[in-house]
C-alpha atoms as a PDB file:
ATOM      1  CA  UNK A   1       0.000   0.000   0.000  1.00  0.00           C
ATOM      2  CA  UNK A   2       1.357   3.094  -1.194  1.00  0.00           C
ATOM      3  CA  UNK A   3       1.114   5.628   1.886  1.00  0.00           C
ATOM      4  CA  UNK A   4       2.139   8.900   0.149  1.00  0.00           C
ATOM      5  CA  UNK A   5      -2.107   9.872   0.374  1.00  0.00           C
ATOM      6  CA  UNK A   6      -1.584   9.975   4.401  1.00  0.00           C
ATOM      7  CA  UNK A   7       2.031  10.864   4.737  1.00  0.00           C
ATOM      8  CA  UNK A   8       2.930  13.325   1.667  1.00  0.00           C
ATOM      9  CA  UNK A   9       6.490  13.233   2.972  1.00  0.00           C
ATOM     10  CA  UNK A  10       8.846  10.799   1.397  1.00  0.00           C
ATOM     11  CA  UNK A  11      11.429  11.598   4.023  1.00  0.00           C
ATOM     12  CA  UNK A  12       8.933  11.089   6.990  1.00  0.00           C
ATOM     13  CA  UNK A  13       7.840   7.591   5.525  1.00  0.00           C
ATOM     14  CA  UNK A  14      11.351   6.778   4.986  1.00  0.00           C
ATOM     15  CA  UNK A  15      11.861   7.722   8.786  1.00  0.00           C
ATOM     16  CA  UNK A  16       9.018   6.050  10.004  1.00  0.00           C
ATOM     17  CA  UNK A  17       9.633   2.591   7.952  1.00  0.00           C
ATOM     18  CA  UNK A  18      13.528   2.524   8.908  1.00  0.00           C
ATOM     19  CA  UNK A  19      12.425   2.533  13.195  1.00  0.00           C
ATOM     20  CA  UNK A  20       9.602   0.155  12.910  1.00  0.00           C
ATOM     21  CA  UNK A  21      11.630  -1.867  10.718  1.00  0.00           C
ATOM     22  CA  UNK A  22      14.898  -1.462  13.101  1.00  0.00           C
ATOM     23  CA  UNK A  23      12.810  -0.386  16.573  1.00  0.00           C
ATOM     24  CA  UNK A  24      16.456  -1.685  18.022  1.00  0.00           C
ATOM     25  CA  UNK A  25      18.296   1.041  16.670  1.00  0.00           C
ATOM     26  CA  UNK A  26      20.072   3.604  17.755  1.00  0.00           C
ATOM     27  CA  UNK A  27      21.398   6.097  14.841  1.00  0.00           C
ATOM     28  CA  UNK A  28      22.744   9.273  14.175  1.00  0.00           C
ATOM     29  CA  UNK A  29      21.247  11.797  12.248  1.00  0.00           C
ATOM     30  CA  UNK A  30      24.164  11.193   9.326  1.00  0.00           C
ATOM     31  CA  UNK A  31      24.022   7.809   9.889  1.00  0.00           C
ATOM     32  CA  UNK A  32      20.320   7.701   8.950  1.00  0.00           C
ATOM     33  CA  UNK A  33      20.208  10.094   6.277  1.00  0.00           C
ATOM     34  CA  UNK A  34      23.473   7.354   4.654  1.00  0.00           C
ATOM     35  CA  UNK A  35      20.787   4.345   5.575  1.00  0.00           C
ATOM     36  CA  UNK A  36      17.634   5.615   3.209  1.00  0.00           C
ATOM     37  CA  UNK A  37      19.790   7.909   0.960  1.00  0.00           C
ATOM     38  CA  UNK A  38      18.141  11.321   1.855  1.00  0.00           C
ATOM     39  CA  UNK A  39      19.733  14.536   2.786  1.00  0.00           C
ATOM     40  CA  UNK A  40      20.656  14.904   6.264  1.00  0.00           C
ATOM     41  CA  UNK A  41      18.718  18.657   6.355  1.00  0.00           C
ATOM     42  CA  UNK A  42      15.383  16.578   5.567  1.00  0.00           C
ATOM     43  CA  UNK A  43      16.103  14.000   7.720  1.00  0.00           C
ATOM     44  CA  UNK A  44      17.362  16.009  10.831  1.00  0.00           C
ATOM     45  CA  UNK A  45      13.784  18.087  10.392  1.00  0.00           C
ATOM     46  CA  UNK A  46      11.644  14.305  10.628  1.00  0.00           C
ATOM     47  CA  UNK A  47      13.974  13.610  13.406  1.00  0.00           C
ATOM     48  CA  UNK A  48      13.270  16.664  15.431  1.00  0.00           C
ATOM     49  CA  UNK A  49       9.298  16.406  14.654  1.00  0.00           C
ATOM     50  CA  UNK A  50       8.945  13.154  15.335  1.00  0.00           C
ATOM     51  CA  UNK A  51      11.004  13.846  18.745  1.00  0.00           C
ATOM     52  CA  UNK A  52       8.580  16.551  19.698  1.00  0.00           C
ATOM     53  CA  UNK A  53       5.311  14.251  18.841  1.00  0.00           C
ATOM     54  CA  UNK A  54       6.897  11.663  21.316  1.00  0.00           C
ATOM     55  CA  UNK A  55       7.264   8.580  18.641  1.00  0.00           C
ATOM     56  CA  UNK A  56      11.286   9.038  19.267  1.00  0.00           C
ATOM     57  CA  UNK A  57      13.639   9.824  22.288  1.00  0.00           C
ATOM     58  CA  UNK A  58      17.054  11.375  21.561  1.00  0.00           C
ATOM     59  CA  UNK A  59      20.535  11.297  24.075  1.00  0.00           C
ATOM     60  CA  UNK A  60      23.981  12.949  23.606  1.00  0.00           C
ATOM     61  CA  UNK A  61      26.665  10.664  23.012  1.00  0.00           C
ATOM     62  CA  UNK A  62      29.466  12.542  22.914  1.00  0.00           C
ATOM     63  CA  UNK A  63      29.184  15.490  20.329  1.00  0.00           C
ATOM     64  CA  UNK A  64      26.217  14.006  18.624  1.00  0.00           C
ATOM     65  CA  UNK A  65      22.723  13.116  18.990  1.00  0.00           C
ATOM     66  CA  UNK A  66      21.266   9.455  18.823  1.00  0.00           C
ATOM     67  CA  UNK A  67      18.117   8.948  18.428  1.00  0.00           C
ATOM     68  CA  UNK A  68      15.968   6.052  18.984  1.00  0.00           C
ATOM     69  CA  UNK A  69      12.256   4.921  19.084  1.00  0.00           C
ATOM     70  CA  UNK A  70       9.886   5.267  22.065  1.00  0.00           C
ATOM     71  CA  UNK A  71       8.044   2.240  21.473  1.00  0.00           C
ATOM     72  CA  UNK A  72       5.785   3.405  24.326  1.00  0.00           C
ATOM     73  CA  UNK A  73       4.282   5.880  21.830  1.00  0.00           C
ATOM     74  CA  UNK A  74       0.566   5.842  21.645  1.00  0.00           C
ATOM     75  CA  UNK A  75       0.206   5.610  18.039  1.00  0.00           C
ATOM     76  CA  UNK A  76       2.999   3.069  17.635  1.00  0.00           C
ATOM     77  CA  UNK A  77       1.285   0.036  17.368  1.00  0.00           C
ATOM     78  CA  UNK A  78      -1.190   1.539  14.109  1.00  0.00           C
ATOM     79  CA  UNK A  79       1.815   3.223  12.543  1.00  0.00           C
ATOM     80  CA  UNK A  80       3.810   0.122  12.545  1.00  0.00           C
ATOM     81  CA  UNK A  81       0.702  -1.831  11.373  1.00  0.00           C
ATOM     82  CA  UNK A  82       0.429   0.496   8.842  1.00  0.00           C
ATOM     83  CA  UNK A  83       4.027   0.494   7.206  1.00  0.00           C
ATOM     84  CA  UNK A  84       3.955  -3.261   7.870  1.00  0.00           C
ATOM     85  CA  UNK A  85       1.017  -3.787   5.081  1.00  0.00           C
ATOM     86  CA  UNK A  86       2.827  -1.924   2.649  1.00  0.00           C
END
């Protein structure tokens, strides 16, 4: 199922499919952007929205950010559903 009608951005699918694909990981913005080949401006953005909304925690390891998924996040369950039908 193509989800582009209910999440117009590619970068924010991207982001969302990588962490419920991965909900182990723990990646740098750079890192990320490297994994699903997308700039690391677009990706930082997703990163820091989907931080805010509560779907994703972040830490400091040393001079960079990590960030990880909150699996704990309300909606979790229907977005992984969701990207897991695709």
């Amino acid at each position: 199922m193509d989800l582009s009608f209910l999440i117009p951005s590619r970068v924010r699918r991207k982001v969302l499919a990588y962490f419920v694909e991965e909900p182990k990981a723990q990646v740098y913005v750079l890192e990320l952007a490297r994994l699903i080949d997308e700039p690391p401006q677009q990706v930082y953005r997703e990163l820091i929205n989907m931080e805010n909304w509560g779907f994703l925690f972040s830490y400091k390891r040393g001079r960079q950010r990590v960030y990880r998924l909150n699996k704990k996040f309300p909606f979790y369950p229907a977005i992984r559903e969701l990207i897991e039908r695709k």
